[in-house]
Structures are given as structure tokens and as C-alpha cells.
N, C-alpha and C. Protein backbone atom coordinates (compact mmCIF):
# COMPACT_ATOMS: atom_id res chain seq x y z
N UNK A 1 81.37 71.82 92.35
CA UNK A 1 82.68 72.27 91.91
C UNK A 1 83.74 71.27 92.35
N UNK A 2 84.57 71.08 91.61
CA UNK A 2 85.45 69.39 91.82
C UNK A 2 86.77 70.45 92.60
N UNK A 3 87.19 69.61 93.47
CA UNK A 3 88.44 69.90 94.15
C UNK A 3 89.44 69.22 93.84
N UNK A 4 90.68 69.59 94.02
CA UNK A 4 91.73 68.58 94.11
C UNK A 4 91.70 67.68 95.04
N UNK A 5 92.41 66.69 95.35
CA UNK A 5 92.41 65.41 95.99
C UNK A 5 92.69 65.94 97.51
N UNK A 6 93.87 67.35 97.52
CA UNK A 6 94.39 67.19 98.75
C UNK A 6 94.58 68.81 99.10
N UNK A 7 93.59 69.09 99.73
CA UNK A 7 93.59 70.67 100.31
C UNK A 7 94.82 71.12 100.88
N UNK A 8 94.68 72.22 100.09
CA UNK A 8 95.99 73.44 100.62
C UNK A 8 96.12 73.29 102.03
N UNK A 9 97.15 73.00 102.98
CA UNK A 9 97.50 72.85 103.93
C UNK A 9 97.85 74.72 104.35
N UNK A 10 97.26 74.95 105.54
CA UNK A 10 98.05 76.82 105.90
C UNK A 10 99.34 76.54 105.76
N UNK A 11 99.61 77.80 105.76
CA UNK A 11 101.30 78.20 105.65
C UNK A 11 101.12 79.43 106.07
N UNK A 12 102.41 80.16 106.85
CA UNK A 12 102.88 81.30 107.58
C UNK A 12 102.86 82.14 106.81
N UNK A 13 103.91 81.65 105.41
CA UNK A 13 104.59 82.46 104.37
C UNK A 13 105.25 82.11 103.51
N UNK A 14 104.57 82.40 102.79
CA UNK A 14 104.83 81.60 101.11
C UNK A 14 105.86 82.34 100.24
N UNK A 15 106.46 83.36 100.62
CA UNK A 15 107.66 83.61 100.03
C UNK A 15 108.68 84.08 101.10
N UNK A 16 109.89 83.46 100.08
CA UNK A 16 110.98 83.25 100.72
C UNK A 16 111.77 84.84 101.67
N UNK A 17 111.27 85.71 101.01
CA UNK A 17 112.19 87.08 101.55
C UNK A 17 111.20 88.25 101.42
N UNK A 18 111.53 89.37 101.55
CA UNK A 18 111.17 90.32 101.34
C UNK A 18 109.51 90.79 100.85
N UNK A 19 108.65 90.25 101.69
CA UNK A 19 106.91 89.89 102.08
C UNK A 19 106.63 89.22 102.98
N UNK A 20 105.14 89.08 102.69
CA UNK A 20 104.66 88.24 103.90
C UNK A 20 103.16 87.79 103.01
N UNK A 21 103.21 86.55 102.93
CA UNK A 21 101.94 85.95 102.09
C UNK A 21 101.28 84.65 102.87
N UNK A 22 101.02 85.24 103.35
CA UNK A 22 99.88 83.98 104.49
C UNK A 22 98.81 83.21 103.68
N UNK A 23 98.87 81.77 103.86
CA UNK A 23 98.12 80.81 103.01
C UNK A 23 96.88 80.62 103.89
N UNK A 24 95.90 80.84 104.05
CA UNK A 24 95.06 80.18 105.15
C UNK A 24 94.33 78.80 104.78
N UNK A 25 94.61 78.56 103.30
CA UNK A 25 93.85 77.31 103.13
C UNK A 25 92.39 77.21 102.87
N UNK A 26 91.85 76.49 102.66
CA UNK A 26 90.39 76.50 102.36
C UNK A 26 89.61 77.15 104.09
N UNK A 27 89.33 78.11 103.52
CA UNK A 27 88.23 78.89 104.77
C UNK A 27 86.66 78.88 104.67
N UNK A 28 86.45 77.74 103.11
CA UNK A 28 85.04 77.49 103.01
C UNK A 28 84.87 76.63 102.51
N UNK A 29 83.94 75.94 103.16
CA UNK A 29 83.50 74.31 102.72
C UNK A 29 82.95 73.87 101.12
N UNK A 30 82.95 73.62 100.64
CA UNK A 30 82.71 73.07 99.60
C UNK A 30 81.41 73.79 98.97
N UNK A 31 80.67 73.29 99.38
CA UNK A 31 79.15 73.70 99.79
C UNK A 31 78.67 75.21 99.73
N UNK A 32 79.34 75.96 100.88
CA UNK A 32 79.54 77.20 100.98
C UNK A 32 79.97 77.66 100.19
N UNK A 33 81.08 77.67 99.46
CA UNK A 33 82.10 78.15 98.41
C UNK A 33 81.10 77.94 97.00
N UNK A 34 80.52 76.63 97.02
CA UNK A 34 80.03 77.20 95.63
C UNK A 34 78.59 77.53 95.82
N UNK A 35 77.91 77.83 96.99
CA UNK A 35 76.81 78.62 96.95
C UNK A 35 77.13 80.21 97.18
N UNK A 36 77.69 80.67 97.35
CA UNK A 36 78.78 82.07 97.02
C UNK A 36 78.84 82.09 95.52
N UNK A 37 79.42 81.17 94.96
CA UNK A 37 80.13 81.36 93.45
C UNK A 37 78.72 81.34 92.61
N UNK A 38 78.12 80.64 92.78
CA UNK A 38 76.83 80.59 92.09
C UNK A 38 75.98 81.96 92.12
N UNK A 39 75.96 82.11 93.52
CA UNK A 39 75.43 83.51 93.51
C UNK A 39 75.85 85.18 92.85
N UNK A 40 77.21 85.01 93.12
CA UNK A 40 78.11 85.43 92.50
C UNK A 40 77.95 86.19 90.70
N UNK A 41 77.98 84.58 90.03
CA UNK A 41 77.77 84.76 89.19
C UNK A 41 76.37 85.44 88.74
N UNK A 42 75.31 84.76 88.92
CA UNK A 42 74.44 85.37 88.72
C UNK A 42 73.82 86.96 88.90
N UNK A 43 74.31 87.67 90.05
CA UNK A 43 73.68 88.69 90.74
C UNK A 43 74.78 89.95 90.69
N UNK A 44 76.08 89.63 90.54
CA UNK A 44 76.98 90.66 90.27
C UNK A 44 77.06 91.49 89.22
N UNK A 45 76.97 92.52 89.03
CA UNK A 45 76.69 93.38 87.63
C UNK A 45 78.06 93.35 86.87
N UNK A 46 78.49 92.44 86.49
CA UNK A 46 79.63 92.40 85.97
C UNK A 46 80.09 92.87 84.77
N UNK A 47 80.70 93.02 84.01
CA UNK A 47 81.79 94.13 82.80
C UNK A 47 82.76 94.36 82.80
N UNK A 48 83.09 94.09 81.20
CA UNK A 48 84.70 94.28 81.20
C UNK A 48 85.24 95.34 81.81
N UNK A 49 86.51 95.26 82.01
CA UNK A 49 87.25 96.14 82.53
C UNK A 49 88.21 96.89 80.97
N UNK A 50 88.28 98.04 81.30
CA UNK A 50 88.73 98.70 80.52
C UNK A 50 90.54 99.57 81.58
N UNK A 51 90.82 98.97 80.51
CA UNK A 51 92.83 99.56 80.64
C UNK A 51 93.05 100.44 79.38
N UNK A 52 94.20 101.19 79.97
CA UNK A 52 94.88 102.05 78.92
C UNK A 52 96.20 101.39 78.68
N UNK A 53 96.71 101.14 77.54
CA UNK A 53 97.85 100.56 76.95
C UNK A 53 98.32 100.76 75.74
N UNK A 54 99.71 101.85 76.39
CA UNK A 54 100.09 102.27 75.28
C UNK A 54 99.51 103.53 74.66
N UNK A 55 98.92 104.31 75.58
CA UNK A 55 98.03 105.57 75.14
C UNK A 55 96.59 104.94 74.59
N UNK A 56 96.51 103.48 74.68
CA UNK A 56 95.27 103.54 74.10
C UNK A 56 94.37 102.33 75.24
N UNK A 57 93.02 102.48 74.71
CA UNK A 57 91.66 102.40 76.23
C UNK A 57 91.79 100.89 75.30
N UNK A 58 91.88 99.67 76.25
CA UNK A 58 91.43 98.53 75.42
C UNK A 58 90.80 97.87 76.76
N UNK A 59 89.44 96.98 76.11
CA UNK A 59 88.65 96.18 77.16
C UNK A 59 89.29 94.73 76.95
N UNK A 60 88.91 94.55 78.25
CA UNK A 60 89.51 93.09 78.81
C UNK A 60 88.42 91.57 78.56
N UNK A 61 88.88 90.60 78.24
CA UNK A 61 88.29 89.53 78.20
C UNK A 61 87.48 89.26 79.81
N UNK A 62 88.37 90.07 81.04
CA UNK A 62 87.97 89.26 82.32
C UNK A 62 87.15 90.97 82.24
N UNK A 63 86.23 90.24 83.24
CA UNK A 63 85.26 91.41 83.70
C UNK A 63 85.25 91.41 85.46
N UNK A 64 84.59 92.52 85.55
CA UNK A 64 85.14 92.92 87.06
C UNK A 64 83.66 93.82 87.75
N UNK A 65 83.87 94.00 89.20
CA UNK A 65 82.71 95.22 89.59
C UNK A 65 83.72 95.28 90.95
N UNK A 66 83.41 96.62 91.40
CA UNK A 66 83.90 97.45 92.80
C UNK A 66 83.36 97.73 94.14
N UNK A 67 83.24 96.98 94.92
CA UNK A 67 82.40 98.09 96.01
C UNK A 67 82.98 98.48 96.95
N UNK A 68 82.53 99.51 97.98
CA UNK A 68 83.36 99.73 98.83
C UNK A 68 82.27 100.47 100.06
N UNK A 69 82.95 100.75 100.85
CA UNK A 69 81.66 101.41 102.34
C UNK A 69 81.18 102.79 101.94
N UNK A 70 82.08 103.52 100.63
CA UNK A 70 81.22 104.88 100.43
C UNK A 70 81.37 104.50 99.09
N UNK A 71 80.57 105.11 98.60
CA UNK A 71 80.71 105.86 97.05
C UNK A 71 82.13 106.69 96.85
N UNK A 72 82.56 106.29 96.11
CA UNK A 72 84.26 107.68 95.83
C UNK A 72 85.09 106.97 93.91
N UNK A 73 85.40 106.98 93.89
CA UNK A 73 86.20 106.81 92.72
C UNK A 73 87.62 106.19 93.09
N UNK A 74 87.95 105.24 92.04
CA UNK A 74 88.82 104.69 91.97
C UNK A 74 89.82 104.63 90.90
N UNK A 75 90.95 104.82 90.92
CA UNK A 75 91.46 105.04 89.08
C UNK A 75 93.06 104.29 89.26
N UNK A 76 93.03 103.64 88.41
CA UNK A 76 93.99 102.48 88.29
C UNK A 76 94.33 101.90 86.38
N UNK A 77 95.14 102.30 85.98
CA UNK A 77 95.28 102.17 84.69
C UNK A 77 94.87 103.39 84.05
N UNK A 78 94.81 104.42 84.47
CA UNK A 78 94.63 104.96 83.23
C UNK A 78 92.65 105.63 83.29
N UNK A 79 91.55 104.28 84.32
CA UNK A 79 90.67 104.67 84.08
C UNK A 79 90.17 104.77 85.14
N UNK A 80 88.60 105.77 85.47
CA UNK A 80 88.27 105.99 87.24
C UNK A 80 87.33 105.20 86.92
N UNK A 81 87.17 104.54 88.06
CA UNK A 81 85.43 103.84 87.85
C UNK A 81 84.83 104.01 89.56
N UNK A 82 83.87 103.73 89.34
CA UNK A 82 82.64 104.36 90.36
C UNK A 82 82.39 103.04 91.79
N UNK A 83 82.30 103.08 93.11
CA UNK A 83 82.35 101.77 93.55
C UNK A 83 80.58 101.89 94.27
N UNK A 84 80.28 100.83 93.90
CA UNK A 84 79.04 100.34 94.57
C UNK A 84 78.94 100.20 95.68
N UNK A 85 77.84 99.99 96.02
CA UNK A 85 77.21 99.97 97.70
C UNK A 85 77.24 98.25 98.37
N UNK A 86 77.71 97.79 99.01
CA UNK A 86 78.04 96.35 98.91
C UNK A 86 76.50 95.48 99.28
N UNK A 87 76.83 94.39 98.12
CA UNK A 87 76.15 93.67 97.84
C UNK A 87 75.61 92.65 99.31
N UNK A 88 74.85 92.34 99.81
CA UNK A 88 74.51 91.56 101.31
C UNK A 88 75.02 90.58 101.48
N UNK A 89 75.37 89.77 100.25
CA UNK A 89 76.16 88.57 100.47
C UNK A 89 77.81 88.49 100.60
N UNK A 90 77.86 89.76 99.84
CA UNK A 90 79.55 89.72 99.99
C UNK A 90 79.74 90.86 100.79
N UNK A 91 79.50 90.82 101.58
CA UNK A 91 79.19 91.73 102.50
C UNK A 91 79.50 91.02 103.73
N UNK A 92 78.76 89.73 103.66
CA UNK A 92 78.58 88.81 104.92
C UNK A 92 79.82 88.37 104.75
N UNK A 93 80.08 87.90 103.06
CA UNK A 93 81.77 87.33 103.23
C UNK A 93 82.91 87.80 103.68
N UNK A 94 82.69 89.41 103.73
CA UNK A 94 84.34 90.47 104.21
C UNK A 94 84.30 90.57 105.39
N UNK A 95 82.77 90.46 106.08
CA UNK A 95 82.72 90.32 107.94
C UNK A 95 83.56 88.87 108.24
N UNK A 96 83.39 87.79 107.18
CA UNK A 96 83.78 86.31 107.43
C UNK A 96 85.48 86.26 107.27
N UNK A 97 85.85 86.98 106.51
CA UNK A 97 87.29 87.57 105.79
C UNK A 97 87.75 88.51 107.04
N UNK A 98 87.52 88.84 107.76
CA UNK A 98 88.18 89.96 108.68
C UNK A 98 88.47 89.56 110.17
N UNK A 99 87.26 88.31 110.31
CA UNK A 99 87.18 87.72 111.54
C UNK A 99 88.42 86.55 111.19
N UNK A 100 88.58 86.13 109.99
CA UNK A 100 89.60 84.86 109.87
C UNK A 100 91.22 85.78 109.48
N UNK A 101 91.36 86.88 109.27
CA UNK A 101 92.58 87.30 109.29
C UNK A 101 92.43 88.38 110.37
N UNK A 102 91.77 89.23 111.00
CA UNK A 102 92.14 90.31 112.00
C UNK A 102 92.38 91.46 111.65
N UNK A 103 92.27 91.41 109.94
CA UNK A 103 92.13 92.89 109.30
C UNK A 103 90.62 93.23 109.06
N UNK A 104 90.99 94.40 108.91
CA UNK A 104 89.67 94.95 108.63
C UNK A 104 90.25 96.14 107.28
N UNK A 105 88.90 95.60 106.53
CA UNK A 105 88.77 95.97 104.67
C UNK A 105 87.41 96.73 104.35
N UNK A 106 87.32 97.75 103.59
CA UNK A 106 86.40 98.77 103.35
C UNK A 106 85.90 98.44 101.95
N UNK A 107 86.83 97.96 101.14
CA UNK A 107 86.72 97.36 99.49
C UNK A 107 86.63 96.19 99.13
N UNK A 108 86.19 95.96 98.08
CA UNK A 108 86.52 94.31 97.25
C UNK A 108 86.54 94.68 96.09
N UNK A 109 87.27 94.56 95.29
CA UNK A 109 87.45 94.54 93.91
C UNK A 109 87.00 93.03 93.40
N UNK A 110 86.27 92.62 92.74
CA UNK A 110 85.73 91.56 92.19
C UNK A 110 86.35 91.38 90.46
N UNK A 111 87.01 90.19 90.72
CA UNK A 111 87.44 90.25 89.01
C UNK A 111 86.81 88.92 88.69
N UNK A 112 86.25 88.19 87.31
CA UNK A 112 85.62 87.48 86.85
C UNK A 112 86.27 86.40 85.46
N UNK A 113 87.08 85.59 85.71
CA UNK A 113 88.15 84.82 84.50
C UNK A 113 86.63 83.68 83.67
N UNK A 114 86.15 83.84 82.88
CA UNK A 114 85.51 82.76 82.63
C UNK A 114 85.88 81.31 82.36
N UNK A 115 86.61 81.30 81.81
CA UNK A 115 88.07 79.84 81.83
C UNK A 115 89.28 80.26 81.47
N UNK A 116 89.76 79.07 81.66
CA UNK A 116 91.35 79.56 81.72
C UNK A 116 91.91 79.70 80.28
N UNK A 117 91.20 80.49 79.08
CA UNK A 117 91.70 81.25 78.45
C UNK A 117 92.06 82.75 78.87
N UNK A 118 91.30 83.12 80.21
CA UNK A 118 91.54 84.57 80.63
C UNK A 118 92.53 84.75 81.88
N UNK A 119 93.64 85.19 82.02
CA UNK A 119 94.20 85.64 82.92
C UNK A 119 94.59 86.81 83.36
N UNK A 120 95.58 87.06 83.83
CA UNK A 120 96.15 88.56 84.50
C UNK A 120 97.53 88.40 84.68
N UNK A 121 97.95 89.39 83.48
CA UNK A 121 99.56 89.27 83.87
C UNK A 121 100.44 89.78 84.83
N UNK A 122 101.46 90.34 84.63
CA UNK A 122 102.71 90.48 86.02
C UNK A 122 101.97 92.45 86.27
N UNK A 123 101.35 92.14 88.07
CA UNK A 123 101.73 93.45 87.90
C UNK A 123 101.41 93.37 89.31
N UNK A 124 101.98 94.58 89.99
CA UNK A 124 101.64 94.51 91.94
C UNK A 124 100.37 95.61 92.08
N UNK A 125 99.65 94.90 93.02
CA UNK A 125 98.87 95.94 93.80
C UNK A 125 99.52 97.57 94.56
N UNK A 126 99.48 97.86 93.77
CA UNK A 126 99.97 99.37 94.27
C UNK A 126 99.36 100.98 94.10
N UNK A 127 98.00 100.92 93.66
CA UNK A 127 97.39 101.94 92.84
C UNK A 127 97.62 102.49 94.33
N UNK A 128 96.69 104.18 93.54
CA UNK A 128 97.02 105.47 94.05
C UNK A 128 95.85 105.01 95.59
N UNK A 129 95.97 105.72 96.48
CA UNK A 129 94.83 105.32 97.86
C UNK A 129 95.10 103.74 98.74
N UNK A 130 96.18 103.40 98.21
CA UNK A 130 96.81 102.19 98.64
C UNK A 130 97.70 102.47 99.82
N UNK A 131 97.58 102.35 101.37
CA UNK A 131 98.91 102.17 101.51
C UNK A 131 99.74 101.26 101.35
N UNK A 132 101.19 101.99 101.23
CA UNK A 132 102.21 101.29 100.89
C UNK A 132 102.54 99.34 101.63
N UNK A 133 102.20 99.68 103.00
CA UNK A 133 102.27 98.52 103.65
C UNK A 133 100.55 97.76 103.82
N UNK A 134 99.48 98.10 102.79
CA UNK A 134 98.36 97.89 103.25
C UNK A 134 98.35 95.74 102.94
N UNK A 135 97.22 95.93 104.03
CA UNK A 135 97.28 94.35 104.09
C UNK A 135 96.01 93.47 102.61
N UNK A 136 96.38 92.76 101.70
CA UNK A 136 95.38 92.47 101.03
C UNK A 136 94.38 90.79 101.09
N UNK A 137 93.60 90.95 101.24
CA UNK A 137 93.02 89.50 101.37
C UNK A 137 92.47 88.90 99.74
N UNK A 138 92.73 87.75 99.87
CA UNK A 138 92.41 87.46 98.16
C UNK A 138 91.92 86.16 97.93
N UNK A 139 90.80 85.64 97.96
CA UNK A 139 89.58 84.93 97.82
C UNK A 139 88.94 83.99 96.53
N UNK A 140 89.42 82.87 96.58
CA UNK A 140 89.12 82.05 95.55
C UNK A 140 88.12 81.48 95.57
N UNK A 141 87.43 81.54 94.40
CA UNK A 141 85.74 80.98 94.00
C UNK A 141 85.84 80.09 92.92
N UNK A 142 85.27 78.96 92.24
CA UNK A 142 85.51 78.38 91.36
C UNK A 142 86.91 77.27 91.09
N UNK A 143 87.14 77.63 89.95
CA UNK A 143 88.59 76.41 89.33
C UNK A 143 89.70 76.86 89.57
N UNK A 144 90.35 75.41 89.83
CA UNK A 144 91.67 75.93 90.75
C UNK A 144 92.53 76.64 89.66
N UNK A 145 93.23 77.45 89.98
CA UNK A 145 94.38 78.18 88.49
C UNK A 145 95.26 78.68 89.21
N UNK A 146 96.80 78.11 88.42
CA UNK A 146 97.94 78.79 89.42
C UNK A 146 98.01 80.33 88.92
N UNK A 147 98.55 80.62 90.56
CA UNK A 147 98.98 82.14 90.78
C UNK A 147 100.35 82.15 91.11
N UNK A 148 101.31 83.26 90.59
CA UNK A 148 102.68 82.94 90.92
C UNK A 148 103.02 84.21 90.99
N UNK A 149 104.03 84.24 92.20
CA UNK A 149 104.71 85.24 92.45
C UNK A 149 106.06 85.85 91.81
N UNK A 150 106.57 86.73 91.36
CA UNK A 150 107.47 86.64 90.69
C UNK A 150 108.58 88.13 91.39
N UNK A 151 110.24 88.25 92.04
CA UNK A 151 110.88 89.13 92.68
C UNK A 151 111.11 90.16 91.71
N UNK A 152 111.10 91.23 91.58
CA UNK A 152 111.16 92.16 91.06
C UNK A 152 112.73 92.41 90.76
N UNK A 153 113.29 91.97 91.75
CA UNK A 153 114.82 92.50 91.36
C UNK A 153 115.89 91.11 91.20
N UNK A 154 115.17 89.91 91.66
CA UNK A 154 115.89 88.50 91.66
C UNK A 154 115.30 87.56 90.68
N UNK A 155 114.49 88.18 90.27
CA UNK A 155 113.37 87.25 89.61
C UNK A 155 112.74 85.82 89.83
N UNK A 156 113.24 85.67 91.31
CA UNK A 156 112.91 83.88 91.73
C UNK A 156 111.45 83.93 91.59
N UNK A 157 111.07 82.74 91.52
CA UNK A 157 109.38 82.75 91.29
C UNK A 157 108.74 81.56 92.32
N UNK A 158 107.61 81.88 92.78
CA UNK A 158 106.73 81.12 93.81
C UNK A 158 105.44 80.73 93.04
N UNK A 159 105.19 79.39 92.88
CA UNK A 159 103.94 79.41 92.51
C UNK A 159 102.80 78.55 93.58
N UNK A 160 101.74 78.51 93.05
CA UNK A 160 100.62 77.95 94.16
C UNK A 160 99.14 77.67 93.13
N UNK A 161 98.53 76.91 93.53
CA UNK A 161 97.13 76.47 92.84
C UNK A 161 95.88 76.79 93.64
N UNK A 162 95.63 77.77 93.27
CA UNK A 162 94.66 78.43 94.28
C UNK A 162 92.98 77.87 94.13
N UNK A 163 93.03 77.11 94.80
CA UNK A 163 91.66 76.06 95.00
C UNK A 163 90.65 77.05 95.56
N UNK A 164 89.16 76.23 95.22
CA UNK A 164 88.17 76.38 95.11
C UNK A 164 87.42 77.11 96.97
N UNK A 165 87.57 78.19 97.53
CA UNK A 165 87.19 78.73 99.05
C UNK A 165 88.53 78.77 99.41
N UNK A 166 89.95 79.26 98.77
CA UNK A 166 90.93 79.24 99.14
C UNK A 166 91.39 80.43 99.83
N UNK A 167 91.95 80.75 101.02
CA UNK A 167 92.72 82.47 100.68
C UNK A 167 93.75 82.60 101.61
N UNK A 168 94.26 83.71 100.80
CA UNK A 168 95.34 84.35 101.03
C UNK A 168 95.49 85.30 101.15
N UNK A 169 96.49 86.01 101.91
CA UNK A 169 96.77 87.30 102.62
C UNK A 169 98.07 87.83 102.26
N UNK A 170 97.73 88.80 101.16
CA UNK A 170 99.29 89.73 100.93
C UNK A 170 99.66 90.87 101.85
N UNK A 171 100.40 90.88 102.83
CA UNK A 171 100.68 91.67 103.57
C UNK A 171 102.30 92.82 103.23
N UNK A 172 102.84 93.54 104.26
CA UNK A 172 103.88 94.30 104.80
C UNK A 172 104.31 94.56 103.28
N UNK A 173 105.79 94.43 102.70
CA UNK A 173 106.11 94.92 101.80
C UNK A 173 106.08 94.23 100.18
N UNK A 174 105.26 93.18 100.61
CA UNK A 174 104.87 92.18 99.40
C UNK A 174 104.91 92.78 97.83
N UNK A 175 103.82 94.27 98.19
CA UNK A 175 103.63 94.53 96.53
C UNK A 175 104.72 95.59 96.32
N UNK A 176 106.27 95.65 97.11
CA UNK A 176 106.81 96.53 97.17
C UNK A 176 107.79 95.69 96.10
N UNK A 177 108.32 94.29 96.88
CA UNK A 177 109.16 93.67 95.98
C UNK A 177 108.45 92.52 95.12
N UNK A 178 107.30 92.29 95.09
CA UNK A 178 106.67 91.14 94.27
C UNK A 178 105.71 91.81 93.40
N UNK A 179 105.76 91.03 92.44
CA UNK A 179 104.49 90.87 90.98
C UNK A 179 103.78 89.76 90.90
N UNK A 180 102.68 89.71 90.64
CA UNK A 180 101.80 88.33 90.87
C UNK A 180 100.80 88.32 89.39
N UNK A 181 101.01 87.53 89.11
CA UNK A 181 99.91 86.87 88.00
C UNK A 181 99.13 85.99 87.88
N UNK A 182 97.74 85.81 87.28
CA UNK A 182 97.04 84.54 87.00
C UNK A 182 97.63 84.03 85.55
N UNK A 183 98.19 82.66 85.93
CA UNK A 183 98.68 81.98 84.38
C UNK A 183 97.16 81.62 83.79
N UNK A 184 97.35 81.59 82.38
CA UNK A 184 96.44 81.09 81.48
C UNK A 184 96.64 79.43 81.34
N UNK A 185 95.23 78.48 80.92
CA UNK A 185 95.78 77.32 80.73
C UNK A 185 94.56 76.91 80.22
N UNK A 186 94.74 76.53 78.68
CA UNK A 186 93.44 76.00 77.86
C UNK A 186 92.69 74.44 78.57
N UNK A 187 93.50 74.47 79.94
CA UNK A 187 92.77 73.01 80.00
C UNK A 187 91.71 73.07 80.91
N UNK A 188 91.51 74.45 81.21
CA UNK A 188 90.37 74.86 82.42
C UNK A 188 89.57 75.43 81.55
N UNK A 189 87.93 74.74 81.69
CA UNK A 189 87.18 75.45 81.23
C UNK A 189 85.95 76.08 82.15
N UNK A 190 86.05 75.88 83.42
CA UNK A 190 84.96 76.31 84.18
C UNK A 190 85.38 77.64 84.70
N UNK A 191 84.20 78.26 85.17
CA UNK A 191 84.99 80.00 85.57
C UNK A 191 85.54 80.22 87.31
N UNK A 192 86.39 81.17 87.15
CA UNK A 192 86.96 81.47 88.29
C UNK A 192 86.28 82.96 89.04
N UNK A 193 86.07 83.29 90.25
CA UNK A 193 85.70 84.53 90.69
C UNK A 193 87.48 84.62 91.76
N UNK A 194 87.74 86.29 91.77
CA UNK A 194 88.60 86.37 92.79
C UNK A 194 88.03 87.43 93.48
N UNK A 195 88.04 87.92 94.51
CA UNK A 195 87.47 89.02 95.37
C UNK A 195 88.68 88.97 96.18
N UNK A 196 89.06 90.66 96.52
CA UNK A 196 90.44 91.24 96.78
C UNK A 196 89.41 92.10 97.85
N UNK A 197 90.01 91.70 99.02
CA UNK A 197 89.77 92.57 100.01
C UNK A 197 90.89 93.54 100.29
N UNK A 198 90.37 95.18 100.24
CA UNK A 198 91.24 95.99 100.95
C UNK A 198 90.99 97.25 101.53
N UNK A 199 91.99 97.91 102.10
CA UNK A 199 91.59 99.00 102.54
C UNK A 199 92.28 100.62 102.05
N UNK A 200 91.20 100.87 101.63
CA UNK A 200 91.80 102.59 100.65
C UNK A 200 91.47 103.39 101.68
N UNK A 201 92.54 104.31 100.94
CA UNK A 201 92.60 105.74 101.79
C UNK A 201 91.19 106.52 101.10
N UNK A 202 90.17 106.53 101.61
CA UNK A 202 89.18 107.61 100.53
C UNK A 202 89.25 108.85 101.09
């Protein structure tokens, strides 16, 4: 998997006010990162994701899977879906994810962009079993693709190129005043994995 020339350097906090978005930088070697992604791909039971929009159920180009420490339901858009029993490898990765930030996460939501014809537009982590101040970890696999932050009430915008074993930590009131999206960009054709560590109220 090709990198950019010059690795994400950490940062404290990547936006200017009202959050807290900790950069940690590449937390996996090259190597590591794409023997994860490889595996990844192959072994994850992956499928579109299905949204409601507009009163109506439409499936998504990106596909996704859930797991979490129990079985319980999850419902976000409109639809509930069921969370799996975690997989051994990503399993090993949220013990690796908890020891490098100091949180501790019960979930991963796994979403799947195949190239950068697929993205995710403006919207905050806030579903129902969320707390309000919960901390999120967010895990880059594959091709780099910017992610940008956008203020809800100022509209200033933050962006970043989220490289290949990259992560980041959305913390305190982040998804209170921010919206975050994956931009689209026909010039990426290799696939991206993101894995969202968090912790629900079940």
C-alpha cells in the first residue's frame, strides 16, 4: 500500500474551538497496516448498508459490519441492525486502540469505501446509546482520502488526509458542534477500510 512521502506528524487538536480531535499519526507500520487491511477485506462479512431517506430505505454503495462485546441492536437512520461477536483480529486491534489512547471501547462499526467514488457525507456521530461526551477512535486502513470537519454554526472547515494505519480520536463535545465527511475523488482507485471505535450504552 503506497504512502505519502511524509507521515502525519501527532497533533493535540485539530480543531480550532469547540472539540477535541487528537491526531495520533500513523500507529501502524506499513506492514502491519496492510496485513490488517488485507485481512480485513477478505474475512469481514461485509454489506451494504441500508439508510432511510426521505421516508424511503435506500442501500449504499459503501458497505459496512458491527460488532460489539454483546449481542444487542443498534438503530441509526431509520434502520436496527444486529452486532456480531468480535472478530480475533480486530479484536487484537481495539486492545492495540485502547492501550494507545487510554479509552476503553465495547464497539467498532466497520465501514468499507471501495475507491474514491464512495464517500460519506456531512453528518455527526450522535445516534441513540451514544453518550453525549463519548470518546470516538477512528482507524485508517488502505488509501489516503481527505476527511473534513465542518462547524455547525460558523461553518469554518478543517481538513486532513487520513493515511494508510492513521488515527484519530474524536473526543468531549466534537459531535456536538462538528460534522465530518469522507470527500469523494475519482482519482483514488484502491479501497479504504475505517473502523470507529466506541462505547454504547447497551
Amino acid at each position: 500500500m503506497h504512502l505519502d512521502l511524509f507521515a502525519p506528524q501527532p497533533q493535540q487538536n485539530l480543531l480550532p474551538y469547540d472539540g477535541d480531535v487528537q491526531d495520533y499519526g500513523l500507529v501502524l507500520n506499513c506492514t502491519d497496516a496492510s496485513a490488517y487491511l488485507d485481512y480485513f477485506l477478505q474475512h469481514l462479512p461485509w454489506r451494504p448498508d441500508q439508510v432511510k431517506l426521505y421516508g424511503r430505505q435506500i442501500q449504499t454503495a459503501r458497505q459496512m459490519v458491527w460488532y460489539a462485546d454483546q449481542a444487542c441492536n443498534y438503530a441509526y437512520s431509520g434502520v436496527t441492525r444486529q452486532a456480531l461477536p468480535w472478530d480475533s483480529r480486530l479484536l487484537q486491534l481495539k486492545q492495540q486502540i485502547e492501550r494507545e489512547t487510554g479509552e476503553q471501547f465495547n464497539s467498532c462499526l466497520a465501514n468499507l469505501y471501495q475507491d474514491g467514488t464512495q464517500g460519506m457525507g456531512w453528518h455527526r456521530d450522535d445516534d441513540m446509546g451514544l453518550a453525549p461526551t463519548t470518546s470516538i477512535a477512528s482507524l485508517s486502513l488502505g488509501a489516503t482520502r481527505k476527511f473534513v470537519f465542518r462547524h455547525l454554526h460558523t461553518h469554518e472547515k478543517v481538513e486532513i488526509q487520513l493515511q494508510h494505519g492513521q488515527l484519530i480520536l474524536m473526543k468531549g463535545v466534537t459531535q456536538k458542534y462538528w460534522q465530518h465527511a469522507l470527500m469523494k475523488s475519482a482519482r483514488v482507485r484502491q479501497p479504504r477500510i475505517n473502523l470507529t471505535f466506541r462505547q454504547f450504552q447497551f
